[in-house]
C-alpha atoms as a PDB file:
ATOM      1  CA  UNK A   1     -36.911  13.313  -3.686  1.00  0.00           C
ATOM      2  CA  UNK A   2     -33.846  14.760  -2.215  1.00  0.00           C
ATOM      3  CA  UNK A   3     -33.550  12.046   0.346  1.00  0.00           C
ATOM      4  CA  UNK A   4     -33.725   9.420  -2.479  1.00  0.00           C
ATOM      5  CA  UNK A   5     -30.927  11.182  -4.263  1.00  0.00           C
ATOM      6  CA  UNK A   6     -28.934  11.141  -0.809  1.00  0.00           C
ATOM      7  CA  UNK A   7     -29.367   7.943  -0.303  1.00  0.00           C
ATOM      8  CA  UNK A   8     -28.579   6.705  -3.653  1.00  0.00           C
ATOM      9  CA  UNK A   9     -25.246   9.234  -3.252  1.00  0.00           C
ATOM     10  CA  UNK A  10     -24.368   7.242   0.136  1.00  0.00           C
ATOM     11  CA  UNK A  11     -24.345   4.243  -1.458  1.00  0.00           C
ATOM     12  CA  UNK A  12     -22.390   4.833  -4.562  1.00  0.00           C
ATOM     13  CA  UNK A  13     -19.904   6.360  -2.517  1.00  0.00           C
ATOM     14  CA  UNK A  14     -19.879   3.388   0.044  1.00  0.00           C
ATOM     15  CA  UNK A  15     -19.393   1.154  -2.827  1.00  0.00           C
ATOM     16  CA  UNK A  16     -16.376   3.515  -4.435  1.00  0.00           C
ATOM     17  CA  UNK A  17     -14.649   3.095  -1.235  1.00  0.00           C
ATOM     18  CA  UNK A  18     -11.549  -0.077  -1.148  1.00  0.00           C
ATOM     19  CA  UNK A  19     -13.411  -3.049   1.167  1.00  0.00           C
ATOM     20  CA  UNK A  20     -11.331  -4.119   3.621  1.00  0.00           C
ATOM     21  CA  UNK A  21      -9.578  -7.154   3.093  1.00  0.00           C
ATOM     22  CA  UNK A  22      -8.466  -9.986   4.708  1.00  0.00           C
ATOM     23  CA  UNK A  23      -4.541 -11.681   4.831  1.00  0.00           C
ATOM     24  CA  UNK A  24      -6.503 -14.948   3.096  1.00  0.00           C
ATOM     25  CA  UNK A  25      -8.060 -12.919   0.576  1.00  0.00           C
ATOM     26  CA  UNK A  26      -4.528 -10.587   0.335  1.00  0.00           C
ATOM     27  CA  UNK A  27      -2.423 -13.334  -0.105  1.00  0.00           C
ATOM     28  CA  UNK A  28      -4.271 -16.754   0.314  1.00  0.00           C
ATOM     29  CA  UNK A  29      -0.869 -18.962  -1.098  1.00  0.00           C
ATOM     30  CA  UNK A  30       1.531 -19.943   1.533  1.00  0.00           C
ATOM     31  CA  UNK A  31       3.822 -19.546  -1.698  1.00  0.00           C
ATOM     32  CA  UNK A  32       4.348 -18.335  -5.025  1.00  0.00           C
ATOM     33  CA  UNK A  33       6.758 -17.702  -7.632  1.00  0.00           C
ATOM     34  CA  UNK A  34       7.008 -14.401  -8.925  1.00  0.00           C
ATOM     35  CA  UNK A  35       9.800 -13.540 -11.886  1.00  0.00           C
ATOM     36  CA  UNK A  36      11.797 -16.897 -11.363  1.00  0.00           C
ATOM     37  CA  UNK A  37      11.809 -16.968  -7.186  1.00  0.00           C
ATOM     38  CA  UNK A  38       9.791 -19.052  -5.156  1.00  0.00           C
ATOM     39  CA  UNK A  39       8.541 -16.844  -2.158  1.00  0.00           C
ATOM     40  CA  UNK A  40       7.136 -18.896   1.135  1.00  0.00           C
ATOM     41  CA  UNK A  41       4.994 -16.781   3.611  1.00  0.00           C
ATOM     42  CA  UNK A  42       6.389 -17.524   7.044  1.00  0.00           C
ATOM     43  CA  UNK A  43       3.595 -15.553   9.171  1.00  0.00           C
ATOM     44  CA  UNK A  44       1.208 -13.612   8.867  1.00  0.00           C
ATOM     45  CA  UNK A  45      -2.132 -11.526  10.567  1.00  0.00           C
ATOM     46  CA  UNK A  46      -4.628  -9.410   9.873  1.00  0.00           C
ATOM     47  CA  UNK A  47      -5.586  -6.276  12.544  1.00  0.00           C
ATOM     48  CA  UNK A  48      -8.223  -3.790  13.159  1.00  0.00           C
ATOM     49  CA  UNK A  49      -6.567  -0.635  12.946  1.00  0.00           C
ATOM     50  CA  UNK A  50      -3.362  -0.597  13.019  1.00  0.00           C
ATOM     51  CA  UNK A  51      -1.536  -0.095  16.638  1.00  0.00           C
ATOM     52  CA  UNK A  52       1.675  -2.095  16.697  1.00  0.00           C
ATOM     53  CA  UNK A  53       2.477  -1.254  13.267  1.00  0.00           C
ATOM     54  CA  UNK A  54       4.828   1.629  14.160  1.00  0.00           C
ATOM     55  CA  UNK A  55       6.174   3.613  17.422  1.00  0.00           C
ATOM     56  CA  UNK A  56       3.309   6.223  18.601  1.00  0.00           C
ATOM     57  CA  UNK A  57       0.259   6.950  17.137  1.00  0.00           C
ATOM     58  CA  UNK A  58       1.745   8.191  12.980  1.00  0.00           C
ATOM     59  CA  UNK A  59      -0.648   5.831  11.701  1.00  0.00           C
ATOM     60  CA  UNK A  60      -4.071   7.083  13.713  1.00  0.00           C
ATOM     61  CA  UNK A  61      -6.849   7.385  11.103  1.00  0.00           C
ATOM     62  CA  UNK A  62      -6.484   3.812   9.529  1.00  0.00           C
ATOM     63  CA  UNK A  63      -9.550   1.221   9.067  1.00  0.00           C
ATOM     64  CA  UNK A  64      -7.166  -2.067   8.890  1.00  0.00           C
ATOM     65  CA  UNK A  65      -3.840  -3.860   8.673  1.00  0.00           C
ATOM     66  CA  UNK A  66      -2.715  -6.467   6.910  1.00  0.00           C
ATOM     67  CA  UNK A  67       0.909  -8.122   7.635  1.00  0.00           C
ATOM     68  CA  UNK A  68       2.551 -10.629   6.207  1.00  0.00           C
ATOM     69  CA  UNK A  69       6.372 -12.079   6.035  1.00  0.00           C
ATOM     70  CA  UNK A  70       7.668 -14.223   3.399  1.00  0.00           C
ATOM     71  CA  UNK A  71      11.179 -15.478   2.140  1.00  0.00           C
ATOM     72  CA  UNK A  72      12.942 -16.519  -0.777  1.00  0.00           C
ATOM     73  CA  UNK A  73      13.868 -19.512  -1.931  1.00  0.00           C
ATOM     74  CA  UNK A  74      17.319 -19.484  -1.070  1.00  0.00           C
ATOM     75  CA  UNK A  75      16.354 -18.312   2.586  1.00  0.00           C
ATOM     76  CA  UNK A  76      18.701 -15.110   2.060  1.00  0.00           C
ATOM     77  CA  UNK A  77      16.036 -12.632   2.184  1.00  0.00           C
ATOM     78  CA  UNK A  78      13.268 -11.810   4.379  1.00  0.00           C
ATOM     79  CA  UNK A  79      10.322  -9.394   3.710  1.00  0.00           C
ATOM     80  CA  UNK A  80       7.542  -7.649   6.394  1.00  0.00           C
ATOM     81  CA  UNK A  81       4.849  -6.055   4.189  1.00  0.00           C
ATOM     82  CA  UNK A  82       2.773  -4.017   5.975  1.00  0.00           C
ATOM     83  CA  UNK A  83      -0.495  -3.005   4.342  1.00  0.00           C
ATOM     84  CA  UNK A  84      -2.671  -0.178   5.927  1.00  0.00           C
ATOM     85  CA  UNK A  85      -6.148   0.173   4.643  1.00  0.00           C
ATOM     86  CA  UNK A  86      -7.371   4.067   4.508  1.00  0.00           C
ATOM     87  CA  UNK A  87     -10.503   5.165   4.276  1.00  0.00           C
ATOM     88  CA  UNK A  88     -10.038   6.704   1.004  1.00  0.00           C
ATOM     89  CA  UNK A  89      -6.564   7.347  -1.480  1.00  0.00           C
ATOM     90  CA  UNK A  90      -6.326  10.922  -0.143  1.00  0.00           C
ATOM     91  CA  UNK A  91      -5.976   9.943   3.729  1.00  0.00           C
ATOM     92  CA  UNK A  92      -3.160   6.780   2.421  1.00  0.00           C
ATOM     93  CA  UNK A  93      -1.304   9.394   0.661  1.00  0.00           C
ATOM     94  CA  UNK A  94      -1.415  12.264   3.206  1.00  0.00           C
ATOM     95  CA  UNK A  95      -0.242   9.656   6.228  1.00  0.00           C
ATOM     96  CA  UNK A  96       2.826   8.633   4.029  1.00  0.00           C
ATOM     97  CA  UNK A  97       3.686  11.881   3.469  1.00  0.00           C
ATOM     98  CA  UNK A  98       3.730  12.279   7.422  1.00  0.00           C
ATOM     99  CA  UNK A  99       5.931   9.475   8.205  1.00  0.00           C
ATOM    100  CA  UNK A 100       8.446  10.180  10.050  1.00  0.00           C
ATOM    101  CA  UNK A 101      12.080   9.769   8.085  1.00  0.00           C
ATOM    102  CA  UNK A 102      13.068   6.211   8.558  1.00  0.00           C
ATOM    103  CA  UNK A 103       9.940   4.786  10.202  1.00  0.00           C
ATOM    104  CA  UNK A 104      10.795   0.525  10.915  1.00  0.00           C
ATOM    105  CA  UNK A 105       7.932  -1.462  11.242  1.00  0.00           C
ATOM    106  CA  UNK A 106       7.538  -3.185  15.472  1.00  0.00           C
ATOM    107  CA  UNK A 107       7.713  -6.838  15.990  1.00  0.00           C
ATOM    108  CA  UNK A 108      10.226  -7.367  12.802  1.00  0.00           C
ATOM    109  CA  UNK A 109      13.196 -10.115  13.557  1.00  0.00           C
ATOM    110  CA  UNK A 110      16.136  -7.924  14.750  1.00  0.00           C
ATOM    111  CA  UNK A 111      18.862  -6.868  11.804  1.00  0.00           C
ATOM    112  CA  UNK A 112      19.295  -4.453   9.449  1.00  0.00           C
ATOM    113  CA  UNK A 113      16.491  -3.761   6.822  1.00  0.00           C
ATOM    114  CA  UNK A 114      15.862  -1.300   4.159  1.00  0.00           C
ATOM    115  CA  UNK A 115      12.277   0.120   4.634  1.00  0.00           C
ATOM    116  CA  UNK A 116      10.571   1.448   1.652  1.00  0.00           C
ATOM    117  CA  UNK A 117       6.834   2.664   1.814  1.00  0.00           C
ATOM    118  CA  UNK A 118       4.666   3.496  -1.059  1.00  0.00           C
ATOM    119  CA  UNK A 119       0.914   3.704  -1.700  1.00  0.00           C
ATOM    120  CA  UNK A 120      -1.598   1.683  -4.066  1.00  0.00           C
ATOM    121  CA  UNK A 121      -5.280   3.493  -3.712  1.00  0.00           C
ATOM    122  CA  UNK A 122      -6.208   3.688  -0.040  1.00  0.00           C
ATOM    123  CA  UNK A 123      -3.023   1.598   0.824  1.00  0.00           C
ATOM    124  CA  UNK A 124      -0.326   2.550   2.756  1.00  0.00           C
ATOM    125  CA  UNK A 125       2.322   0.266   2.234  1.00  0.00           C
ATOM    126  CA  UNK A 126       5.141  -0.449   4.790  1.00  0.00           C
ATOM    127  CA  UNK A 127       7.879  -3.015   3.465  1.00  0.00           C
ATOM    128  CA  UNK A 128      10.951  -4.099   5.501  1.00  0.00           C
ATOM    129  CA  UNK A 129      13.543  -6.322   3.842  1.00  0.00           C
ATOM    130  CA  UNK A 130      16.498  -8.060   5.145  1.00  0.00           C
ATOM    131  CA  UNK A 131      18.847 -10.977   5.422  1.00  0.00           C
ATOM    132  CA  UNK A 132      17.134 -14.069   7.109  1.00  0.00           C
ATOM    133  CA  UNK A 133      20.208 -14.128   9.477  1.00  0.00           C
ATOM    134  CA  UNK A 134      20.080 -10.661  10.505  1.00  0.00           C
ATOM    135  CA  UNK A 135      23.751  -9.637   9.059  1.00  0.00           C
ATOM    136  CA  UNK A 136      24.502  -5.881   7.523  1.00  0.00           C
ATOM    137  CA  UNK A 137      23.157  -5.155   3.969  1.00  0.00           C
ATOM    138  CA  UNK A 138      26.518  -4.893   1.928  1.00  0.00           C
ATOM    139  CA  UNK A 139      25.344  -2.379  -0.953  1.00  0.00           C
ATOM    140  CA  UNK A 140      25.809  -5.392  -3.540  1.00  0.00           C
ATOM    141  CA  UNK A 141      22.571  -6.849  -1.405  1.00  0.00           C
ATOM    142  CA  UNK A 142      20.665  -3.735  -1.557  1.00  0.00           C
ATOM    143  CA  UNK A 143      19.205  -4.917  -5.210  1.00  0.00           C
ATOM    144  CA  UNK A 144      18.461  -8.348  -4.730  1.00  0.00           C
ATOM    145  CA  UNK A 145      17.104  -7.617  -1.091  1.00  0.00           C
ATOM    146  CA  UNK A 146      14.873  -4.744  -2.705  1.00  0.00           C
ATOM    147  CA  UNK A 147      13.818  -6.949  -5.610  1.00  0.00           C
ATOM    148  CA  UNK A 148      12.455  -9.666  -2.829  1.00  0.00           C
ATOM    149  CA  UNK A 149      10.312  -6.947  -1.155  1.00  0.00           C
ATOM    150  CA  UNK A 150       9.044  -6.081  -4.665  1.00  0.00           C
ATOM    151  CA  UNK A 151       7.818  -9.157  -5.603  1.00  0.00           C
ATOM    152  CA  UNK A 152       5.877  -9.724  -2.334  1.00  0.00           C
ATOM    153  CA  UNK A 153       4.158  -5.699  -3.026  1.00  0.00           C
ATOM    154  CA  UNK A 154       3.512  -6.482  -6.536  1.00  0.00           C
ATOM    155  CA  UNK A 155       1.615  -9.791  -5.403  1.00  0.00           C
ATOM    156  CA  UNK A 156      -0.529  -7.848  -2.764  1.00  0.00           C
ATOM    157  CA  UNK A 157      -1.167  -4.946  -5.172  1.00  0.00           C
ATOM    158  CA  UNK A 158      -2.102  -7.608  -7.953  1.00  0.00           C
ATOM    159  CA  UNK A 159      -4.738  -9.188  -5.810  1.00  0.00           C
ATOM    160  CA  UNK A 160      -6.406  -5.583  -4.911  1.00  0.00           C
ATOM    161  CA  UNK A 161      -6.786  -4.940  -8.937  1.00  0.00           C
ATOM    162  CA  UNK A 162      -7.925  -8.413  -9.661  1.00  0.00           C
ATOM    163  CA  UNK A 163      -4.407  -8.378 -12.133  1.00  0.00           C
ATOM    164  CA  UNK A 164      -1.290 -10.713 -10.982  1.00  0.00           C
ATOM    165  CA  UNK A 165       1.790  -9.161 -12.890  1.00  0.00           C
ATOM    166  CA  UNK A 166       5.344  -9.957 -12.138  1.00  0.00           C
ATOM    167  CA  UNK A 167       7.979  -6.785 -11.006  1.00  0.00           C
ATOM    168  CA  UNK A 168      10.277  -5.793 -14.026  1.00  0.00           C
ATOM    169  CA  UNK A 169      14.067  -6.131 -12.967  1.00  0.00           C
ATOM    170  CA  UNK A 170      15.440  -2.106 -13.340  1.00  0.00           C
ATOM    171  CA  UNK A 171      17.426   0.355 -11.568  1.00  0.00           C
ATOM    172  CA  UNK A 172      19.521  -2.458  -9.896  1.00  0.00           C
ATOM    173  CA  UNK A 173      16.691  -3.663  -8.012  1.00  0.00           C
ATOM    174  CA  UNK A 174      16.266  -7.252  -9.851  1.00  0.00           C
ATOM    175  CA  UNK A 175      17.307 -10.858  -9.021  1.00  0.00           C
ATOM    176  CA  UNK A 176      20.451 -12.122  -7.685  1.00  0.00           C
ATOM    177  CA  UNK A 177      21.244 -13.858 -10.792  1.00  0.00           C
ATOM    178  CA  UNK A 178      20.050 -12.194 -13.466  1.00  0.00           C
END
């Protein structure tokens, strides 16, 4: 009897757990519009683990990576997400908290980006946005930069909840042209 209910436990929690995903099941559209942009993924992979993500080991524990790259419409900005499956909400959380203080994803395009990370569940979420060209981020880009990189997190985030929502435009992260 008690291996029945063990067994019944090992399941329920196997099922409770996020499944790992793939970049086509993440974000199968090359593009998409999202709160009046047009966003085109320019690459894209999908790893086991998730060396190469960042310098040194600050990411050991993880089950999988996603990353993707997309850019606007305008070709202005330029976003890395970086998705790193957990193996539960608790481990995603604790590794953010970890990070070291301005951790920049490897194998971006050199130039300056503003990295913001965040989790959703067992994600750990590692976004790098910048101008296509490389240039300095004046601080009159910072918002319309940010709101690129927000678009592209809200799309992965709406595909793990099975609920597509556009970003809301506030605290001067919103489009160029309001």
């Amino acid at each position: 009897m008690a291996a029945a209910l063990l067994g019944t436990l090992a399941v329920a929690v196997a099922r409770a757990e996020a499944a790992p995903v793939t970049l086509a099941e993440a974000m199968p559209e090359r593009t998409f519009r999202a709160a009046g942009d047009t966003l085109r993924r320019t690459g894209g992979t999908d790893l086991r683990g998730c060396a190469g993500v960042l310098a040194g080991d600050v990411l050991d524990g993880c089950v999988r990576t996603v990353r993707v790259s997309y850019t606007t419409d305008d070709s202005d900005a330029v976003v890395h997400l970086a998705a790193v499956l957990y193996p539960g909400e608790r481990a995603a959380r604790g590794r953010r908290g970890r990070l070291p203080r301005g951790a920049a994803q490897l194998g971006t395009p050199r130039g300056e980006t503003i990295t913001v990370n965040s989790t959703t569940g067992s994600w750990l979420l590692l976004s790098s946005v910048g101008h296509a060209d490389g240039r300095g981020i004046a601080e009159a880009d910072r918002g319309y930069l940010l709101w690129a990189a927000k678009q592209v997190a809200y799309r992965f985030i709406g595909r793990q909840v099975g609920l597509l929502a556009a970003p809301s435009a506030a605290d001067g992260i919103g489009p160029r042209t309001p």
